[in-house]
Each structure stands twice: as structure tokens, then as C-alpha cells.
C-alpha atoms as a PDB file:
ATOM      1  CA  UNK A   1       0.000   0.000   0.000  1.00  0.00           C
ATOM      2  CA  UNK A   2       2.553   2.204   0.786  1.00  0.00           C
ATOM      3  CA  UNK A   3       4.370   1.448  -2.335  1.00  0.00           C
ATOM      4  CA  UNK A   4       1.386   2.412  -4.094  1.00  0.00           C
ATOM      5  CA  UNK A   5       0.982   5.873  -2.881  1.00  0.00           C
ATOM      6  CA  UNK A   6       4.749   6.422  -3.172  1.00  0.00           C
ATOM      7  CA  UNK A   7       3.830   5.489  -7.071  1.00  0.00           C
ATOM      8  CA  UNK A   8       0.743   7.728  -7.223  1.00  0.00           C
ATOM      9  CA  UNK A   9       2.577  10.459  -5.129  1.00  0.00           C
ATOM     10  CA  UNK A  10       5.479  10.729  -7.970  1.00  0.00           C
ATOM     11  CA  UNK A  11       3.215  10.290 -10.996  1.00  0.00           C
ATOM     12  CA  UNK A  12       1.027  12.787  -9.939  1.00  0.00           C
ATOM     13  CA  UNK A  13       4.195  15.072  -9.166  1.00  0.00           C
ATOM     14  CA  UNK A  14       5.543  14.534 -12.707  1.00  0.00           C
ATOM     15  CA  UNK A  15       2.442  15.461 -14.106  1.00  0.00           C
ATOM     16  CA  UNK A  16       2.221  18.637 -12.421  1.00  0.00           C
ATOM     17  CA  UNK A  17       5.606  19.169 -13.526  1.00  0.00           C
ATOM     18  CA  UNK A  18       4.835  18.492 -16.956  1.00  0.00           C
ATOM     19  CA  UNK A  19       1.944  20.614 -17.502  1.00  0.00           C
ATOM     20  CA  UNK A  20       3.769  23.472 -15.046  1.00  0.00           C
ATOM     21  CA  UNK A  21       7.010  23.226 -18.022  1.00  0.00           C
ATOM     22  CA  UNK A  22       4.296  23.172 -20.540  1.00  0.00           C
ATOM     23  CA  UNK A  23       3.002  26.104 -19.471  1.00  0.00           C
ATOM     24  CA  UNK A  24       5.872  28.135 -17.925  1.00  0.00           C
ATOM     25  CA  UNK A  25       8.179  27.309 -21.068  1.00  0.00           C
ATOM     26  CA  UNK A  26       6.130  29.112 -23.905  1.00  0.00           C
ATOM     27  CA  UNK A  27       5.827  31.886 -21.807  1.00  0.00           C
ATOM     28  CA  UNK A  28       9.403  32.462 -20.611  1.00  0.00           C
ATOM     29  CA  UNK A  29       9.934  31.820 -24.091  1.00  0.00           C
ATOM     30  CA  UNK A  30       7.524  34.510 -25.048  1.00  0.00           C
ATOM     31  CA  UNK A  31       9.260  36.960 -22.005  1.00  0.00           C
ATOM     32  CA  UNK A  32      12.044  36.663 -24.011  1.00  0.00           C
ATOM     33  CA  UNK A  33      11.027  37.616 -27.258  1.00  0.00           C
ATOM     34  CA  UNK A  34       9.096  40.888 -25.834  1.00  0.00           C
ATOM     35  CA  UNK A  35      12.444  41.780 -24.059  1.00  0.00           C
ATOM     36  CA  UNK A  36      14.027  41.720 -27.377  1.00  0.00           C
ATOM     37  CA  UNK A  37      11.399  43.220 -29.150  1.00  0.00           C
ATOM     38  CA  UNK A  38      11.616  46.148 -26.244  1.00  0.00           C
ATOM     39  CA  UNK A  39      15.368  46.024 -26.429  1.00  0.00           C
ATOM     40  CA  UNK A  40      15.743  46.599 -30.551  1.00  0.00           C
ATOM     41  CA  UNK A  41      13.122  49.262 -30.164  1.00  0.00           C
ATOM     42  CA  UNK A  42      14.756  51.023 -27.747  1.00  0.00           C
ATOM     43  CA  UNK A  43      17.974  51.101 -29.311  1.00  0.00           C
ATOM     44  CA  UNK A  44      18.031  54.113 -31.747  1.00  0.00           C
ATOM     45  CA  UNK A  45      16.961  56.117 -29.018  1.00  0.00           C
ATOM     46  CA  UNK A  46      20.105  54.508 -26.715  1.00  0.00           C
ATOM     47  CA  UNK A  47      22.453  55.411 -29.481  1.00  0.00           C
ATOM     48  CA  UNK A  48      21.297  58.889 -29.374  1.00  0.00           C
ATOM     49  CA  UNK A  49      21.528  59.660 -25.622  1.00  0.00           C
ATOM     50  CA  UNK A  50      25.470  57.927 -25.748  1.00  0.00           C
ATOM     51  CA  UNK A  51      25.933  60.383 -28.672  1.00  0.00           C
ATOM     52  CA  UNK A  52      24.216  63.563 -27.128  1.00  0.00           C
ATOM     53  CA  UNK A  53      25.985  62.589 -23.794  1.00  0.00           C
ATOM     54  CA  UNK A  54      29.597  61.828 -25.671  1.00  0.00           C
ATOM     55  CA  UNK A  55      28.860  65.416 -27.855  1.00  0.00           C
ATOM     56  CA  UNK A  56      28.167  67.261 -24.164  1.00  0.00           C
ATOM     57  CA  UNK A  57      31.021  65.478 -22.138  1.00  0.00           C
ATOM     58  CA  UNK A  58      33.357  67.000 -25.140  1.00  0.00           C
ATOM     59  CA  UNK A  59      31.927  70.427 -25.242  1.00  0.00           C
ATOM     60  CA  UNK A  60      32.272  70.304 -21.508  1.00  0.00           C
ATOM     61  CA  UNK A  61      35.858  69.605 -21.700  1.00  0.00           C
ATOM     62  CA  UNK A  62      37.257  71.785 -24.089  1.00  0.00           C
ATOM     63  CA  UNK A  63      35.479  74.761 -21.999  1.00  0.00           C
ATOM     64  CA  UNK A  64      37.194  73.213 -19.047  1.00  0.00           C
ATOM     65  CA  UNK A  65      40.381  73.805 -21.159  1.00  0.00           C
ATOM     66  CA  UNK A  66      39.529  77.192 -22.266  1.00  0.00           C
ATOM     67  CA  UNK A  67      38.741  78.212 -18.812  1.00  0.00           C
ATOM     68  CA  UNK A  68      41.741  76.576 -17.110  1.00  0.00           C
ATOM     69  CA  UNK A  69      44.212  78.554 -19.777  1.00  0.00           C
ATOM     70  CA  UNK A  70      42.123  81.825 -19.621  1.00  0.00           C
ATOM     71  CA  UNK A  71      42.883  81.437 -15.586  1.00  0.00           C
ATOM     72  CA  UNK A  72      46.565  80.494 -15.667  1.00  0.00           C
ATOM     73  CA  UNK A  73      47.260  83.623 -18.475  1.00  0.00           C
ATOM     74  CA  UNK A  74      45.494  86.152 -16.707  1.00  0.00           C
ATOM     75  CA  UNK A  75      47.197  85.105 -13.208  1.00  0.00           C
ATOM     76  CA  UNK A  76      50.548  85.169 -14.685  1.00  0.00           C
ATOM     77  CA  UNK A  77      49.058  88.685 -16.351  1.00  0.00           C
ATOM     78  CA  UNK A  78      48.174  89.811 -13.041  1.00  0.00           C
ATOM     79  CA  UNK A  79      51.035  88.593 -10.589  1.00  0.00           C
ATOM     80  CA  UNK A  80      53.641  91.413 -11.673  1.00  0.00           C
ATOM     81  CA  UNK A  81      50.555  93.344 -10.961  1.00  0.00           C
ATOM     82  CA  UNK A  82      50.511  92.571  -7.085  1.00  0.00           C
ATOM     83  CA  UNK A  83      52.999  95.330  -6.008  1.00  0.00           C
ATOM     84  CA  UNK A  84      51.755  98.119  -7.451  1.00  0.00           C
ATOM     85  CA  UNK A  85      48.410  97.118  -6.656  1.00  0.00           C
ATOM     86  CA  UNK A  86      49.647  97.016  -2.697  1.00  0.00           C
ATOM     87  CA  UNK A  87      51.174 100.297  -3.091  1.00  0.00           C
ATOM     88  CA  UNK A  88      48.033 102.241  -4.521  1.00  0.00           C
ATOM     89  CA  UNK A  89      45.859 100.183  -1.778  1.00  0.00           C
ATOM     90  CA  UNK A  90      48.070 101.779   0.653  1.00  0.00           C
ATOM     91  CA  UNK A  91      47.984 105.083  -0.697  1.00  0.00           C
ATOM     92  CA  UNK A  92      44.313 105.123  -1.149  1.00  0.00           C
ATOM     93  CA  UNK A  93      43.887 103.686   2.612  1.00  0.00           C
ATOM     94  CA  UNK A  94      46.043 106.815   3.773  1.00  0.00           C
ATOM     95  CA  UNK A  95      44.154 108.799   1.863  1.00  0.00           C
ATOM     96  CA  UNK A  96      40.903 107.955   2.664  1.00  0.00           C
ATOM     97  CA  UNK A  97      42.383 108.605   6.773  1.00  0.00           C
ATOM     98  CA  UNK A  98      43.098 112.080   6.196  1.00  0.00           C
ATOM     99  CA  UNK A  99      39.755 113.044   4.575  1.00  0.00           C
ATOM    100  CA  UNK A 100      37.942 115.093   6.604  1.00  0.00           C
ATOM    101  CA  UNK A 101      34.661 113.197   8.233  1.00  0.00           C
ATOM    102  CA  UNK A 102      31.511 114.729   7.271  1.00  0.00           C
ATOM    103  CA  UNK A 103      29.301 116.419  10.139  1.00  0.00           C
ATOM    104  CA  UNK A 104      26.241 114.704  10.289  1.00  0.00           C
ATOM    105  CA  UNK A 105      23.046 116.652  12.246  1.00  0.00           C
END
């Protein structure tokens, strides 16, 4: 008897695993085809965003360039500059001390 419902037991979990694969293959099967489907569809537009992003990321650079050597010319520009800026910033400080204050009231 309880060779018999061992039996029964199995066949009965082989055929739920035969109609489960005939059911669940077809449609992983068909899973995969939409995903493809989705995939080639999508891909133009995929191309274009790497492009746009690629065209951006080198725009972006060269101004990173351009800004880098418009910094580094106008510092060296500007750094014989320092003294005589310090010297008129002192005479304008002095300057501006022996103004006379303004009477208010």
C-alpha cells in the first residue's frame, strides 16, 4: 500500500511538472522575445543619448580647457601686478584717513 501511494505520489508530481514546463516554457519563451522586441526598439533612441551625452562630455571639456588657460594667463598677467596694486591700496587707505569726516546733524 505504501508502495502504491509512493507510485501515485510521484506520478502525480511529474504530471504537475509536466503541464507546469508546458506552461511556464512558452511563456518564458515569449518573455524573451518581448524583451528583445523592447530592447531593438529602444535602441536608436540609446544610441542617441550615448551620442548627445559623448557630444556634451566633449563640449564640456574643451570649456574646461579654455577656462583653465584663460585662468593660468590672466594670473601670470596679473602677478607682476601685485605690487603696485599694494602700493596704490596703501595710498588710497592713507588717503581715505586724512579726509575730513563729514558732520552729520
Amino acid at each position: 500500500m505504501l508502495e502504491f501511494l509512493a507510485i501515485v505520489l510521484l506520478v502525480v508530481v511529474g504530471f504537475v511538472l509536466a503541464i507546469g514546463a508546458i506552461v511556464l516554457i512558452p511563456l518564458m519563451l515569449l518573455g524573451v522575445a518581448l524583451n528583445l522586441l523592447i530592447q531593438l526598439i529602444a535602441l536608436p533612441f540609446r544610441l542617441c543619448a550615448w551620442l548627445f551625452a559623448g557630444a556634451v562630455g566633449l563640449a564640456a571639456g574643451v570649456l574646461k580647457v579654455l577656462v583653465g588657460l584663460g585662468l593660468l594667463v590672466g594670473g601670470l598677467l596679473f602677478l607682476p601686478l601685485l605690487p603696485l596694486l599694494f602700493v596704490v591700496g596703501l595710498i588710497w587707505l592713507f588717503a581715505r584717513l586724512l579726509r575730513p569726516r563729514p558732520a552729520y546733524g
